[in-house]
Protein backbone atom coordinates (compact mmCIF):
# COMPACT_ATOMS: atom_id res chain seq x y z
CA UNK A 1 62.83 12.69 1.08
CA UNK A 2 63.89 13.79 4.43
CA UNK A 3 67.21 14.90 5.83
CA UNK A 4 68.17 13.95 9.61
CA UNK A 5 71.16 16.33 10.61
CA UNK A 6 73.15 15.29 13.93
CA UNK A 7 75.05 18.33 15.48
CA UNK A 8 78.86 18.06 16.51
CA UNK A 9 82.31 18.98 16.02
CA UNK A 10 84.51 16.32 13.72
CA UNK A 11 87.48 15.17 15.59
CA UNK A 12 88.01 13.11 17.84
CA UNK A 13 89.15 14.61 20.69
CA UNK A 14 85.11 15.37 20.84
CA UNK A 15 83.82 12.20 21.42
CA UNK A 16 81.44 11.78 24.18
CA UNK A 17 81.30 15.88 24.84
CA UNK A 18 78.21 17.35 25.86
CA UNK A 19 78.44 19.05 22.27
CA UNK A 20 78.62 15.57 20.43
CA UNK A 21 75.32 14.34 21.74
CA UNK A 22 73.85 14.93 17.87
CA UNK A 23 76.74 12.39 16.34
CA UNK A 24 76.49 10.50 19.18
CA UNK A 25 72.61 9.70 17.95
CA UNK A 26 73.12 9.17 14.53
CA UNK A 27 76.37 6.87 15.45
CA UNK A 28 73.87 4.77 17.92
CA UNK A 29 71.11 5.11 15.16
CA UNK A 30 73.29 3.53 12.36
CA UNK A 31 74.61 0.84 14.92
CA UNK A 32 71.55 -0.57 15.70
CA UNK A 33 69.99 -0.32 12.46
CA UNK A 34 72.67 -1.81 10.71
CA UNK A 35 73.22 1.02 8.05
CA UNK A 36 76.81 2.05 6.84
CA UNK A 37 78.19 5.64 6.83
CA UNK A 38 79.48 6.61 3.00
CA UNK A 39 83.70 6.48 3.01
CA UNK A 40 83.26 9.80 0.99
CA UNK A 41 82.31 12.83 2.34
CA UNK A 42 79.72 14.97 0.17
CA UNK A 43 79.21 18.44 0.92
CA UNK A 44 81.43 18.52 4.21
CA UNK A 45 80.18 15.86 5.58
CA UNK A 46 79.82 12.24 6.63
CA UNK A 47 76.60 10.82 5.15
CA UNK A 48 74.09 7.55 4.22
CA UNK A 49 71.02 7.64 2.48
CA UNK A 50 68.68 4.59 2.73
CA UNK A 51 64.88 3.78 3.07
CA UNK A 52 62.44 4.04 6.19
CA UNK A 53 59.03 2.27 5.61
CA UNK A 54 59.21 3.57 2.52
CA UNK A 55 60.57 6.96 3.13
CA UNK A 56 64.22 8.22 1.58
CA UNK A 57 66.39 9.49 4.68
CA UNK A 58 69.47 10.84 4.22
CA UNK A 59 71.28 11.07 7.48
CA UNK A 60 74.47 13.20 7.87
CA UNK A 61 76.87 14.48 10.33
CA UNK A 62 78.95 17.52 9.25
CA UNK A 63 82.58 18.00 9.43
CA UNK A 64 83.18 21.50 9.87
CA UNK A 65 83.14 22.99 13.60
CA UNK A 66 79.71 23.02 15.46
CA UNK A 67 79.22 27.13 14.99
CA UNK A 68 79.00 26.15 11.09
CA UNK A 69 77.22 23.32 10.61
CA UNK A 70 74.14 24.79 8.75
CA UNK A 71 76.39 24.95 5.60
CA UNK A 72 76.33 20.95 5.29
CA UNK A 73 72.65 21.03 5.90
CA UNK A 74 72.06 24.01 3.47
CA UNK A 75 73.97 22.05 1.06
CA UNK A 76 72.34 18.83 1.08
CA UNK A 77 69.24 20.55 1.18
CA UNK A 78 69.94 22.43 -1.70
CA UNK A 79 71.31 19.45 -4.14
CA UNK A 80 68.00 16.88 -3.21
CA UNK A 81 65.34 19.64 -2.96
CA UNK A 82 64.65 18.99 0.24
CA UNK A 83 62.09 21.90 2.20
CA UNK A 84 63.19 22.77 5.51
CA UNK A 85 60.25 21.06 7.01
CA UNK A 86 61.17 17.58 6.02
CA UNK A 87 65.01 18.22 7.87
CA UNK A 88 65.42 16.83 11.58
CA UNK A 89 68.31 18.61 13.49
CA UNK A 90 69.39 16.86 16.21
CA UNK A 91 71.30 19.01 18.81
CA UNK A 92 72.08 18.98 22.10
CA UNK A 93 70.65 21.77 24.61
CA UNK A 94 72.44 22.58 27.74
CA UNK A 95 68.74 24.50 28.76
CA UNK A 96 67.43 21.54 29.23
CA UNK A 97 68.46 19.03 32.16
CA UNK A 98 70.48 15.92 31.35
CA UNK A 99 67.89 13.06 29.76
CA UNK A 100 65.03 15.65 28.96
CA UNK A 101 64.21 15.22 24.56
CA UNK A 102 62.47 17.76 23.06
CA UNK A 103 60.56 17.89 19.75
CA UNK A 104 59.63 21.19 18.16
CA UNK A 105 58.45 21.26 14.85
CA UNK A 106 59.93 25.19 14.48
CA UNK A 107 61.25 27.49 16.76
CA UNK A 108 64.30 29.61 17.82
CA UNK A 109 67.92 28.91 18.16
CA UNK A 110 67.66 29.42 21.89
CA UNK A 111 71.18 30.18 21.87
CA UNK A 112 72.50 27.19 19.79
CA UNK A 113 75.02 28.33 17.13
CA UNK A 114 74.42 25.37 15.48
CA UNK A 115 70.74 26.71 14.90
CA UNK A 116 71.97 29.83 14.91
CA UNK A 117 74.14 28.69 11.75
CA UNK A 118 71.27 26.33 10.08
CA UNK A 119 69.07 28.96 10.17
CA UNK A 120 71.43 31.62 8.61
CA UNK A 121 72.31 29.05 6.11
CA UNK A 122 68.33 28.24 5.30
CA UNK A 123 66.92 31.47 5.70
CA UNK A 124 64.26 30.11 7.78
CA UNK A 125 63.62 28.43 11.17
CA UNK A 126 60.82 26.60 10.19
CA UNK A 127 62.44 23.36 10.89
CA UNK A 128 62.03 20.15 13.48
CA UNK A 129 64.18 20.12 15.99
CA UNK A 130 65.22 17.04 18.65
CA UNK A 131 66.76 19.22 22.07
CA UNK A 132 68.44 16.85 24.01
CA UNK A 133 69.23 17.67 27.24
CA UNK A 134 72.79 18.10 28.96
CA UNK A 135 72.08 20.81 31.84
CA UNK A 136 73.65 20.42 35.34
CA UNK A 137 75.25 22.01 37.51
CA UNK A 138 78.37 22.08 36.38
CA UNK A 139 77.92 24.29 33.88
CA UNK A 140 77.47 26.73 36.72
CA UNK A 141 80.88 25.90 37.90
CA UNK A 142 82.69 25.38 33.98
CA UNK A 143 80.90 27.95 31.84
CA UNK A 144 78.78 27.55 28.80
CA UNK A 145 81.86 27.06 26.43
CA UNK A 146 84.12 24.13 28.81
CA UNK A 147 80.26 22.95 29.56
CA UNK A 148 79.62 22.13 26.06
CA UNK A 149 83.03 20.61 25.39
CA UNK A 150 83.11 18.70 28.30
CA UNK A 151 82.63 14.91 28.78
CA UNK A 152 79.75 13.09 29.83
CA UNK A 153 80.43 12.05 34.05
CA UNK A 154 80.56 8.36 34.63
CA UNK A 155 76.78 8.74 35.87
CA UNK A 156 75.49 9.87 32.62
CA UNK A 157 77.27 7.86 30.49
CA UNK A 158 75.67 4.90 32.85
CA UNK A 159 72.55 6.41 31.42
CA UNK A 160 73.02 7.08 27.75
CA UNK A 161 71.99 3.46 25.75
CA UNK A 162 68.65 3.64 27.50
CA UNK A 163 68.10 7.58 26.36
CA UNK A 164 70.04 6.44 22.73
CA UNK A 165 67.45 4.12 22.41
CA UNK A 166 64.63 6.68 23.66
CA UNK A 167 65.75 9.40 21.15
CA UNK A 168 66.24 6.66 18.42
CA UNK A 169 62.94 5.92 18.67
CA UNK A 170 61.48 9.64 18.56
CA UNK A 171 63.79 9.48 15.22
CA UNK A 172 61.54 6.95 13.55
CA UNK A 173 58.56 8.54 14.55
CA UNK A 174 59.07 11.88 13.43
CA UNK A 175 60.68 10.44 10.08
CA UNK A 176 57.04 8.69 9.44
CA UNK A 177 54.57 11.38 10.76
């Protein structure tokens, strides 16, 4: 069984923010795979579980705020027995430039607190990770905190389905390695 974790905070005023890029995934994800999200939250959060060539994913997006998100993933982790190395977090990275993806099988939080927490929470950072890039220059200008909260420009948005469908794809393949 594996466990694909998309990093965000849970209302709506964060839609489309730099921040959001992990729901944002798993949103486009379920959409084009046709797959439902439960009505009722387990384990603070929003969650499915269905079959991938064979394989038992459970997909969820937590509901508390980004900093804490590693208690969702602890928990779910916990109740199914799944190991750390079988859970995909799916965050977005503001080290990285806007469209970069990067897969790391284990590694640091590099600054994410939403590493940061699943980390704390698993007592391990032997995890995959999915980075996907949101740096410009406007963080420069902004700040890391109004940076990660901020919306995509028109000129990234233009550019998100293709890079959904990119990162959707990197999903699959890492769920059947």
């Amino acid at each position: 069984m594996k466990l694909v974790v998309g990093f965000g905070n849970p209302e709506n005023k964060y839609n489309f923010t730099r921040h959001n890029y992990g729901f944002l995934t798993l949103d486009f994800y379920t959409k084009i795979k046709g797959l439902n999200w439960e009505q009722n939250p387990k384990f603070n959060a929003i969650w499915l579980k269905t079959s991938i060539n064979g394989e038992q994913v459970i997909f969820i997006k937590p509901q508390t705020y980004y900093n804490e998100v590693g208690q969702a993933v602890q928990a779910f982790s916990h109740f199914f027995k799944i190991k750390p190395e079988d859970i995909l977090v799916v965050c977005d990275d503001f080290n990285l430039a806007f469209g970069e993806i990067r897969y790391r099988k284990n590694g640091s939080a590099g600054g994410n607190n939403g590493l940061k927490s699943t980390i704390s929470e698993l007592n391990t950072s032997e995890f995959p990770r999915l980075r996907l890039g949101t740096g410009s220059d406007l963080r420069k200008k902004t700040g890391d905190t109004d940076f990660v909260l901020s919306k995509f420009t028109p000129e990234e948005k233009e550019k998100l389905p293709g890079l959904l469908r990119e990162i959707c794809k990197r999903i699959d393949e890492i769920i059947t390695e």
